[in-house]
PDB file of N, CA and C in Angstrom:
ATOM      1  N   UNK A   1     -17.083-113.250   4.647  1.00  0.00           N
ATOM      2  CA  UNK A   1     -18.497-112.934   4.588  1.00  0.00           C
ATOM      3  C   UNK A   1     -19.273-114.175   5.019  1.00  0.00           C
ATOM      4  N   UNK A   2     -20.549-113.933   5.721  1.00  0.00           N
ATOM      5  CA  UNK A   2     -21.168-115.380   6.505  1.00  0.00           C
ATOM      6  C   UNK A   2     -21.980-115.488   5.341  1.00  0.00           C
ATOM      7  N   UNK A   3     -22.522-115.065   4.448  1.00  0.00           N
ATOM      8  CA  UNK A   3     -24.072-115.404   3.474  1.00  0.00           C
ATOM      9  C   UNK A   3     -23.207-116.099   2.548  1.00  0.00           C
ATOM     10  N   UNK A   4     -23.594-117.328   2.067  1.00  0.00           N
ATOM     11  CA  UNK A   4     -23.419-117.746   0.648  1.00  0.00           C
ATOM     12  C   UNK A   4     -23.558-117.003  -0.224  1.00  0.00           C
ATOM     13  N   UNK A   5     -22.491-117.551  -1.261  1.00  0.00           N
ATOM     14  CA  UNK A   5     -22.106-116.038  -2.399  1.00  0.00           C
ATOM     15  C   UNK A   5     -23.510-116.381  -3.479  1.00  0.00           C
ATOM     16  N   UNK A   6     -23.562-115.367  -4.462  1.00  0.00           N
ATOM     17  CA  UNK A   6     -24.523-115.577  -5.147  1.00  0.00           C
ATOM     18  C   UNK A   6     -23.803-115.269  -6.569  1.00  0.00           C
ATOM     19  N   UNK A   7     -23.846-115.790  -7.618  1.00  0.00           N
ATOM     20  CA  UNK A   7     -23.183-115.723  -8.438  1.00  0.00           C
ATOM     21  C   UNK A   7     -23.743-114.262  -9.249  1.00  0.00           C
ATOM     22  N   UNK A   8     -22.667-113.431  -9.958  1.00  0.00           N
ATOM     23  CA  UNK A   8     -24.090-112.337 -10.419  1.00  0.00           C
ATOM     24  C   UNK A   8     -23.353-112.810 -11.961  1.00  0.00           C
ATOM     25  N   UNK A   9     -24.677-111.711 -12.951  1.00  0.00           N
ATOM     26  CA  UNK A   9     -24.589-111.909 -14.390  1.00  0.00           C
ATOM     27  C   UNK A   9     -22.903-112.100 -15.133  1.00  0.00           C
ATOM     28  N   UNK A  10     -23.072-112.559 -15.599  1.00  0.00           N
ATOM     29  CA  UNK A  10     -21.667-112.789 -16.788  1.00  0.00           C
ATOM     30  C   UNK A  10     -21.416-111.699 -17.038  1.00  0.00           C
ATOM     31  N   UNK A  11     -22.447-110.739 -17.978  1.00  0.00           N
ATOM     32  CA  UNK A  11     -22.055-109.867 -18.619  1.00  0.00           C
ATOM     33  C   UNK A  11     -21.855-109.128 -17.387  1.00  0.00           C
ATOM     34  N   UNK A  12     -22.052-108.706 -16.686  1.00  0.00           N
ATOM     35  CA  UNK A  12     -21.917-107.600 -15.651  1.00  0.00           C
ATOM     36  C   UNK A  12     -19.959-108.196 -15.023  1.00  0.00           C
ATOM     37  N   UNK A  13     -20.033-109.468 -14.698  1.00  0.00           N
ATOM     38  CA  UNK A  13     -18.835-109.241 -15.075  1.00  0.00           C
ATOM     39  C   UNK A  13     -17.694-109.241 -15.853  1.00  0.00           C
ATOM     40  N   UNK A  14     -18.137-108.927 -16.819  1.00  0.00           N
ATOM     41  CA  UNK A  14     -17.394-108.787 -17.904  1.00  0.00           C
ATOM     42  C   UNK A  14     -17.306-107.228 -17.893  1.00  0.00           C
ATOM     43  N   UNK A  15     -18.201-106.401 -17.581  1.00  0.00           N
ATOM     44  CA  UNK A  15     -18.104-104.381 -17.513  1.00  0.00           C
ATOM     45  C   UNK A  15     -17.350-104.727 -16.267  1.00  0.00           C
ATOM     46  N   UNK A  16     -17.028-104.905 -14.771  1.00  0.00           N
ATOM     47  CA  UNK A  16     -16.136-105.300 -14.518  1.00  0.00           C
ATOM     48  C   UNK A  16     -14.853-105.380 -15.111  1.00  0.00           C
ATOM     49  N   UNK A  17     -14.429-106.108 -15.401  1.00  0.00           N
ATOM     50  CA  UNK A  17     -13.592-106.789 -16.058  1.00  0.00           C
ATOM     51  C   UNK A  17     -12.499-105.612 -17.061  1.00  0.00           C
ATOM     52  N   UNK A  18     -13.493-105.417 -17.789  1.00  0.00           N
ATOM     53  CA  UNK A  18     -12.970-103.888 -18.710  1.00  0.00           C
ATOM     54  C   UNK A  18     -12.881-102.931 -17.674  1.00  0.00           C
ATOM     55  N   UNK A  19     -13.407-102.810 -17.023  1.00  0.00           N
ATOM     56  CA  UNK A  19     -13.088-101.169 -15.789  1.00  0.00           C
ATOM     57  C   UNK A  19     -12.189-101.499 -15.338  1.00  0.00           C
ATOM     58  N   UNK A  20     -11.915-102.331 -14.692  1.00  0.00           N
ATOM     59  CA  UNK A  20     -10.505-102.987 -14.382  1.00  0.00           C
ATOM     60  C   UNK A  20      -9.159-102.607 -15.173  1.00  0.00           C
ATOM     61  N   UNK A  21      -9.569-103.536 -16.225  1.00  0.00           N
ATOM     62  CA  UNK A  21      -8.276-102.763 -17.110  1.00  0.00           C
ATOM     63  C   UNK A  21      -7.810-101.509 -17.397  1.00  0.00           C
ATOM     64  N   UNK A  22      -8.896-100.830 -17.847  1.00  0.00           N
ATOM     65  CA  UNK A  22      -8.963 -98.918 -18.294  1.00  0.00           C
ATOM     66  C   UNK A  22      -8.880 -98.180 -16.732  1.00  0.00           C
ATOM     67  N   UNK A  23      -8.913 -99.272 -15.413  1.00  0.00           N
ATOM     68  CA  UNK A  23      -9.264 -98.419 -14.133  1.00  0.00           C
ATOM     69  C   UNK A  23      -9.924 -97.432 -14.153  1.00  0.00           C
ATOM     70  N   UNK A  24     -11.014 -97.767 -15.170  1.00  0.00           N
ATOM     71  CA  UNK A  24     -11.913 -96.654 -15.098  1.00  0.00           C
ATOM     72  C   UNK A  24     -12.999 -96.543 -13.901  1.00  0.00           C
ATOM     73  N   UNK A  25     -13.694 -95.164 -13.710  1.00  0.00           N
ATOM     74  CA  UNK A  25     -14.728 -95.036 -12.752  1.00  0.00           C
ATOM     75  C   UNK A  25     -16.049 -95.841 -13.140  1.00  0.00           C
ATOM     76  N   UNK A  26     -16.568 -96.599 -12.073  1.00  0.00           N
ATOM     77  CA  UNK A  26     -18.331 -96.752 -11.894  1.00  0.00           C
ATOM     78  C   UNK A  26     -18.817 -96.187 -10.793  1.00  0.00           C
ATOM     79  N   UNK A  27     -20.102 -96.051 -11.131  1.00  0.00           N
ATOM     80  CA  UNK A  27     -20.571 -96.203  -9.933  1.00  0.00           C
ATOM     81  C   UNK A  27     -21.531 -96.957  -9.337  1.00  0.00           C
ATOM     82  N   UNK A  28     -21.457 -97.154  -8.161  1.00  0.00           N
ATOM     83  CA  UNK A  28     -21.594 -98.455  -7.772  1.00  0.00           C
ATOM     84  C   UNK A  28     -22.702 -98.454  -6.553  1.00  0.00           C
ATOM     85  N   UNK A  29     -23.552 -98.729  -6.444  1.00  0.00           N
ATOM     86  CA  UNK A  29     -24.953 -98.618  -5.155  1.00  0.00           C
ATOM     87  C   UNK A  29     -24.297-100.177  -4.490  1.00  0.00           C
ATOM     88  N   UNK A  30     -24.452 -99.528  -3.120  1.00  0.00           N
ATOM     89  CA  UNK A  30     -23.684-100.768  -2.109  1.00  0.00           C
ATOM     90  C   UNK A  30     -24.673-100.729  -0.866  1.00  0.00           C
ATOM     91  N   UNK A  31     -25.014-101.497  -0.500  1.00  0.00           N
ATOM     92  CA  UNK A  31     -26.145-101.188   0.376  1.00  0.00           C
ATOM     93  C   UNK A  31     -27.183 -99.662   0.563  1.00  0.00           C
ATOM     94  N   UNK A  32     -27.427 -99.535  -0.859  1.00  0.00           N
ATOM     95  CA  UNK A  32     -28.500 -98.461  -0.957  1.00  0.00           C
ATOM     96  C   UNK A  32     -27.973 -97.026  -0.768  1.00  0.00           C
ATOM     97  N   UNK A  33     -26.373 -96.859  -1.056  1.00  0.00           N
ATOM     98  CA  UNK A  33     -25.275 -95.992  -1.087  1.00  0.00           C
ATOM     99  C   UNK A  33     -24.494 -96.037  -2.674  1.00  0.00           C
ATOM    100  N   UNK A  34     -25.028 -94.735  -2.872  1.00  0.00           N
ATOM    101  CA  UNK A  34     -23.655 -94.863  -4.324  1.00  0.00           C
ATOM    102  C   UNK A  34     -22.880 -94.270  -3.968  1.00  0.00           C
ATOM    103  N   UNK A  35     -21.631 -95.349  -4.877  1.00  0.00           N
ATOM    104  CA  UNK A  35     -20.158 -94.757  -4.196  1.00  0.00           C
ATOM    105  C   UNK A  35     -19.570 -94.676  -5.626  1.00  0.00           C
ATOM    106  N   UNK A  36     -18.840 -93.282  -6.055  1.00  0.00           N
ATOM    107  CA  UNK A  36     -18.350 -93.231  -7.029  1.00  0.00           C
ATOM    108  C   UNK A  36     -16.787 -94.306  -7.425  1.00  0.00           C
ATOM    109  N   UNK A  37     -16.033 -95.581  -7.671  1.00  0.00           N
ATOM    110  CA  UNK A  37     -15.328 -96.305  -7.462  1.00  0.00           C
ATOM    111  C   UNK A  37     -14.147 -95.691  -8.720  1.00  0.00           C
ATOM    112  N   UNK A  38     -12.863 -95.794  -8.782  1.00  0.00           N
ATOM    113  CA  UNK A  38     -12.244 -96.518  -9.437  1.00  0.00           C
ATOM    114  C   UNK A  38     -11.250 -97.945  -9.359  1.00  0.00           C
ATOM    115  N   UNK A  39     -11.874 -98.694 -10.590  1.00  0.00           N
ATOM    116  CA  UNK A  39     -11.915 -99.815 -10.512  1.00  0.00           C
ATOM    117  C   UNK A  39     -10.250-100.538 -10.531  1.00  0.00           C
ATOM    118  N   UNK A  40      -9.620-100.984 -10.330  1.00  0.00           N
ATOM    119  CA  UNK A  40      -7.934-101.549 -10.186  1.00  0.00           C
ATOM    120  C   UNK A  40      -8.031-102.422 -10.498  1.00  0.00           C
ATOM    121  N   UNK A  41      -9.288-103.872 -10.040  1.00  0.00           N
ATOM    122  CA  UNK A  41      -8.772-105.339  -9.995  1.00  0.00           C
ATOM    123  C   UNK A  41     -10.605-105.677  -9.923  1.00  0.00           C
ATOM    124  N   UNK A  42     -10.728-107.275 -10.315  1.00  0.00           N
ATOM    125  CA  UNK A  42     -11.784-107.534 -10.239  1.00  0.00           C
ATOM    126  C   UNK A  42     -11.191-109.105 -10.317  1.00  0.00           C
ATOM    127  N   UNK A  43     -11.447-110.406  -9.288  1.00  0.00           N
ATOM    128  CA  UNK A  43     -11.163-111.836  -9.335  1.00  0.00           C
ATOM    129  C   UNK A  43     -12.139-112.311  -8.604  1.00  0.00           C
ATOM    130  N   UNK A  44     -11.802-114.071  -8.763  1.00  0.00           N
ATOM    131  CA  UNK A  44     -12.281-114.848  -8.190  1.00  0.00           C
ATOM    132  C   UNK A  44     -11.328-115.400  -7.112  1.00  0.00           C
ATOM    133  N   UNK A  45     -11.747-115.779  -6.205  1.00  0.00           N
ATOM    134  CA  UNK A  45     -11.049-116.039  -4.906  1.00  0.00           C
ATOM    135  C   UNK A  45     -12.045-117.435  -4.402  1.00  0.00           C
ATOM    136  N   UNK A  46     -11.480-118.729  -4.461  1.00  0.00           N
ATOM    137  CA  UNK A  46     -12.399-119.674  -4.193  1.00  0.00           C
ATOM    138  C   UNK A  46     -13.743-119.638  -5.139  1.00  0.00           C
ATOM    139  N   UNK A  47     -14.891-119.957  -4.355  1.00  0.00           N
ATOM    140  CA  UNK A  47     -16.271-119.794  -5.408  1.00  0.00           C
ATOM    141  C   UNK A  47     -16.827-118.395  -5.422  1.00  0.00           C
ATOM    142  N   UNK A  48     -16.246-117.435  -4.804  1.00  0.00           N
ATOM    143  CA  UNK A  48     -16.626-115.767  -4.294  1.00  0.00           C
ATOM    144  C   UNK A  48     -15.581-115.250  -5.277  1.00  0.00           C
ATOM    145  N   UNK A  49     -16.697-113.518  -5.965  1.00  0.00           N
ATOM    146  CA  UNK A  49     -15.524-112.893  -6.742  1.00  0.00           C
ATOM    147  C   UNK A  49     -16.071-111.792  -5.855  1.00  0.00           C
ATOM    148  N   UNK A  50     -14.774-110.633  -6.638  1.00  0.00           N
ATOM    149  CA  UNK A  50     -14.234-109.478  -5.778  1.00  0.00           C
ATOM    150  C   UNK A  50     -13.885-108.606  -6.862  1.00  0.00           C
ATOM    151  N   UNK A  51     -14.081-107.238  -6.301  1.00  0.00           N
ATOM    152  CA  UNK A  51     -13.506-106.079  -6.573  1.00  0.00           C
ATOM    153  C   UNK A  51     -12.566-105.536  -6.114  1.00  0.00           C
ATOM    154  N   UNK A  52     -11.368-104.883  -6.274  1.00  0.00           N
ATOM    155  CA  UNK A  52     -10.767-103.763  -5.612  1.00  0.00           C
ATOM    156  C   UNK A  52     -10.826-102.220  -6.543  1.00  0.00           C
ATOM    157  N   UNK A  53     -10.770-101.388  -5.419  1.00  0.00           N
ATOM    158  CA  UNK A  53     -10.265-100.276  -6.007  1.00  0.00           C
ATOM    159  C   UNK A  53     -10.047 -98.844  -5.201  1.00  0.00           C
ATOM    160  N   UNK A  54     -10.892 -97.418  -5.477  1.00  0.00           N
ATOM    161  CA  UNK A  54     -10.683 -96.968  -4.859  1.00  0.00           C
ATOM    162  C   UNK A  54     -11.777 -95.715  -5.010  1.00  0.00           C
ATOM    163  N   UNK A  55     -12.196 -95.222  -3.450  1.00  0.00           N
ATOM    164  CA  UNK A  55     -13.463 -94.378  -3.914  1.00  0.00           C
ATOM    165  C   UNK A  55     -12.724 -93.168  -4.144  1.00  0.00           C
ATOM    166  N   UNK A  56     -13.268 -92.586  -5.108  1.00  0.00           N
ATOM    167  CA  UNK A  56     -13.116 -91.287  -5.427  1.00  0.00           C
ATOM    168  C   UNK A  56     -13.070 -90.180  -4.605  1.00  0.00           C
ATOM    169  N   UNK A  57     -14.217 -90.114  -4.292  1.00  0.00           N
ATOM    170  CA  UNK A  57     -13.978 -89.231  -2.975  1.00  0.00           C
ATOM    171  C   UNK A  57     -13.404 -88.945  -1.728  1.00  0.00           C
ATOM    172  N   UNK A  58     -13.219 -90.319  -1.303  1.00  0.00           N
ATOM    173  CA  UNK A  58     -12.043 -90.001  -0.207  1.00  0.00           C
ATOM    174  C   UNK A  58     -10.447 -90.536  -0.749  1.00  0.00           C
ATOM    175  N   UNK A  59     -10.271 -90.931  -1.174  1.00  0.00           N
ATOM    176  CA  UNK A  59      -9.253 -91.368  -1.838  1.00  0.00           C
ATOM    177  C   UNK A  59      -9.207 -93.181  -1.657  1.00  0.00           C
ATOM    178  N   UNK A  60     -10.118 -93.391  -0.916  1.00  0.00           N
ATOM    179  CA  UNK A  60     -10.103 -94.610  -0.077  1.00  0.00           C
ATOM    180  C   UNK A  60     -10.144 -96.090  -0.214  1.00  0.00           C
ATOM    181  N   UNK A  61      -9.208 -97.188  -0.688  1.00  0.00           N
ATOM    182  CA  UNK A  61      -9.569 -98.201  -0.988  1.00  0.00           C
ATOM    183  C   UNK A  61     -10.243 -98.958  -0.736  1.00  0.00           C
ATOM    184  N   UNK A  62     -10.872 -99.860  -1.274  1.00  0.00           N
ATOM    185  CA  UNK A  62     -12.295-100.899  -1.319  1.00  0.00           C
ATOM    186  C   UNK A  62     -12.256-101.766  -2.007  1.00  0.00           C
ATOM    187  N   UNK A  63     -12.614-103.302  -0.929  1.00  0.00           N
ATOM    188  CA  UNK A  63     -12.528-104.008  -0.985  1.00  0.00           C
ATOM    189  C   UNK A  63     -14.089-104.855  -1.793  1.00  0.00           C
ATOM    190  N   UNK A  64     -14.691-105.420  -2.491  1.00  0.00           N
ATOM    191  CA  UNK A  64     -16.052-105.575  -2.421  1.00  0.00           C
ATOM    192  C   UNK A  64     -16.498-107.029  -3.168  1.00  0.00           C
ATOM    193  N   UNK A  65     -17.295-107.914  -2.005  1.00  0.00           N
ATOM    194  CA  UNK A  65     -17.578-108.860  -3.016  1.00  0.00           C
ATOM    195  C   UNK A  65     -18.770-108.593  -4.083  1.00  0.00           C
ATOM    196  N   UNK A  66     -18.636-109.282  -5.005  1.00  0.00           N
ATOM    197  CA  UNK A  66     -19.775-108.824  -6.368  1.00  0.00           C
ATOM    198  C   UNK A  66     -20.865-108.357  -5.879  1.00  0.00           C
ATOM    199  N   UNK A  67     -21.350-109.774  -5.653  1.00  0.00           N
ATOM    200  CA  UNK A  67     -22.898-110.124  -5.080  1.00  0.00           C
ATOM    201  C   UNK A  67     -23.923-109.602  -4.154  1.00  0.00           C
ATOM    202  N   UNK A  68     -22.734-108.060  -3.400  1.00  0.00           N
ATOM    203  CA  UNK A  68     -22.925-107.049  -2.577  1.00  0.00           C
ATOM    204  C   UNK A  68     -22.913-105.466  -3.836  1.00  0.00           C
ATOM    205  N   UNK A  69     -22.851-105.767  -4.649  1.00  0.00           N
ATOM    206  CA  UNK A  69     -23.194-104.512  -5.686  1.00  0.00           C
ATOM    207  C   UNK A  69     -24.534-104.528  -5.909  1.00  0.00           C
ATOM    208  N   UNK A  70     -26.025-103.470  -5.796  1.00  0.00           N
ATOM    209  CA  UNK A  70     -26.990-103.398  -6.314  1.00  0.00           C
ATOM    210  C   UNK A  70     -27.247-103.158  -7.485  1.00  0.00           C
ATOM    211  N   UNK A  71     -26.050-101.995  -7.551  1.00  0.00           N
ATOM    212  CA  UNK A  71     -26.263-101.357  -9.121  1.00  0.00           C
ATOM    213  C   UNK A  71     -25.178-101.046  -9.811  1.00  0.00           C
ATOM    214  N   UNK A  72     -24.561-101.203 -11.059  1.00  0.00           N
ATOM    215  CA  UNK A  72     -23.797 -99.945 -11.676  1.00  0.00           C
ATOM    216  C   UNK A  72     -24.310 -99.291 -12.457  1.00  0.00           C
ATOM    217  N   UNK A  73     -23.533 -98.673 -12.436  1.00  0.00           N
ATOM    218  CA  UNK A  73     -23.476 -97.067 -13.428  1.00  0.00           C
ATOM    219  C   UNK A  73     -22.179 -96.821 -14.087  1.00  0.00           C
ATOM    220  N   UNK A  74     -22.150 -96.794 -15.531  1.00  0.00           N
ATOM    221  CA  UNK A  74     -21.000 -96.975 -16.357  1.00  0.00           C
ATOM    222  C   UNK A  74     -20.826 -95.315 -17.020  1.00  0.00           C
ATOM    223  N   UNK A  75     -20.505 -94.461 -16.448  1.00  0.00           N
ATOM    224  CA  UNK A  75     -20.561 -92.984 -16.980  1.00  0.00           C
ATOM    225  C   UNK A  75     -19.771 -92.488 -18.265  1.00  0.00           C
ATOM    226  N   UNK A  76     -19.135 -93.859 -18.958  1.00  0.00           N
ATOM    227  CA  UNK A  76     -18.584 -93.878 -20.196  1.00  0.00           C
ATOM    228  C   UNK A  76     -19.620 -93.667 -21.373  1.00  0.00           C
ATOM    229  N   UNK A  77     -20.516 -94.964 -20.755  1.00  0.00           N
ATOM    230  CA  UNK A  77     -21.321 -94.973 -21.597  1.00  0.00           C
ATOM    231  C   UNK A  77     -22.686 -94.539 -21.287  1.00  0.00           C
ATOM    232  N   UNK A  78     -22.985 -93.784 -20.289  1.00  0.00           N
ATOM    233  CA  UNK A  78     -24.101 -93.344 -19.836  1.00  0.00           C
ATOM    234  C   UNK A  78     -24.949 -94.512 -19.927  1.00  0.00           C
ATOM    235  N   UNK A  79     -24.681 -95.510 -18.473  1.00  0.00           N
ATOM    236  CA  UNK A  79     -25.694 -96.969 -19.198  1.00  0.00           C
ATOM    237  C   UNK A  79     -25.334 -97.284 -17.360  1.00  0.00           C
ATOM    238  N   UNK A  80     -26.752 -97.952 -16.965  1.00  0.00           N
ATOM    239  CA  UNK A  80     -27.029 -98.457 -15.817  1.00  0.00           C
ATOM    240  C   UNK A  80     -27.684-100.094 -15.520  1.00  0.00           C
ATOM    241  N   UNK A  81     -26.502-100.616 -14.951  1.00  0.00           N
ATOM    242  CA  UNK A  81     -26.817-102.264 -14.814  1.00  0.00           C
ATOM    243  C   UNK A  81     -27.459-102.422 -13.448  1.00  0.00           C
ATOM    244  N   UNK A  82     -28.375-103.556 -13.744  1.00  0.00           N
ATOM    245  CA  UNK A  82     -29.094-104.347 -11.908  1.00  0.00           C
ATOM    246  C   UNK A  82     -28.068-105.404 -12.277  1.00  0.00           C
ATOM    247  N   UNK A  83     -27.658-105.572 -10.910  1.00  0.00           N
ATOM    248  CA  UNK A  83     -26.867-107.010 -10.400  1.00  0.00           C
ATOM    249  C   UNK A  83     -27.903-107.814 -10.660  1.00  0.00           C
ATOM    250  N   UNK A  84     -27.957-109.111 -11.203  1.00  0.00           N
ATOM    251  CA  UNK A  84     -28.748-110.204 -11.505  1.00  0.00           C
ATOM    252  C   UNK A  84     -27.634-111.204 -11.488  1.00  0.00           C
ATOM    253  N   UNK A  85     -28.345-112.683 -11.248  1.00  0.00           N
ATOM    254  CA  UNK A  85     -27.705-113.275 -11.280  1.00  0.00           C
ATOM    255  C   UNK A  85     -27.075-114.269 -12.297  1.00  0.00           C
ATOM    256  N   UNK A  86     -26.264-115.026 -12.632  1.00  0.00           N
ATOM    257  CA  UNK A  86     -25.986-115.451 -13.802  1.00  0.00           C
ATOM    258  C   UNK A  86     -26.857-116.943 -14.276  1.00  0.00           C
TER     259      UNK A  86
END
């Protein structure tokens, strides 16, 4: 990616973090697109973190750095996060 990363909230990755484990679904606004995700993996790679997983709808894996998420949506808990930064 050419833009300097932007660090986002702690807590946000920390819901991360737990979806990861449970590979549970979010959903996720990505350039002004929600994409229903399930979640596999969530790291840091150098000073940039990352998602993997896989969209629901097409079956399709995805790759995603954080700091490129607008929004989630946690449908566990019926609860909606803004990416902010930490």
């Amino acid at each position: 990616m050419s833009t300097e990363y932007k660090s986002i909230a702690c807590d946000l990755y920390d819901i991360f973090e737990v979806a990861a484990m449970r590979e549970a679904k979010l959903i996720l606004t990505i350039e002004n697109t929600e994409r229903e995700i399930r979640v596999t993996n969530v790291y840091a790679k150098g000073k940039e973190e990352f998602l993997d997983g896989v969209e629901v709808a097409s079956d399709t894996p995805i790759h995603i750095r954080l700091d490129q998420i607008q929004k989630v949506f946690d449908p566990s808990v019926n609860k909606s996060y803004i990416s902010n930064q930490c």
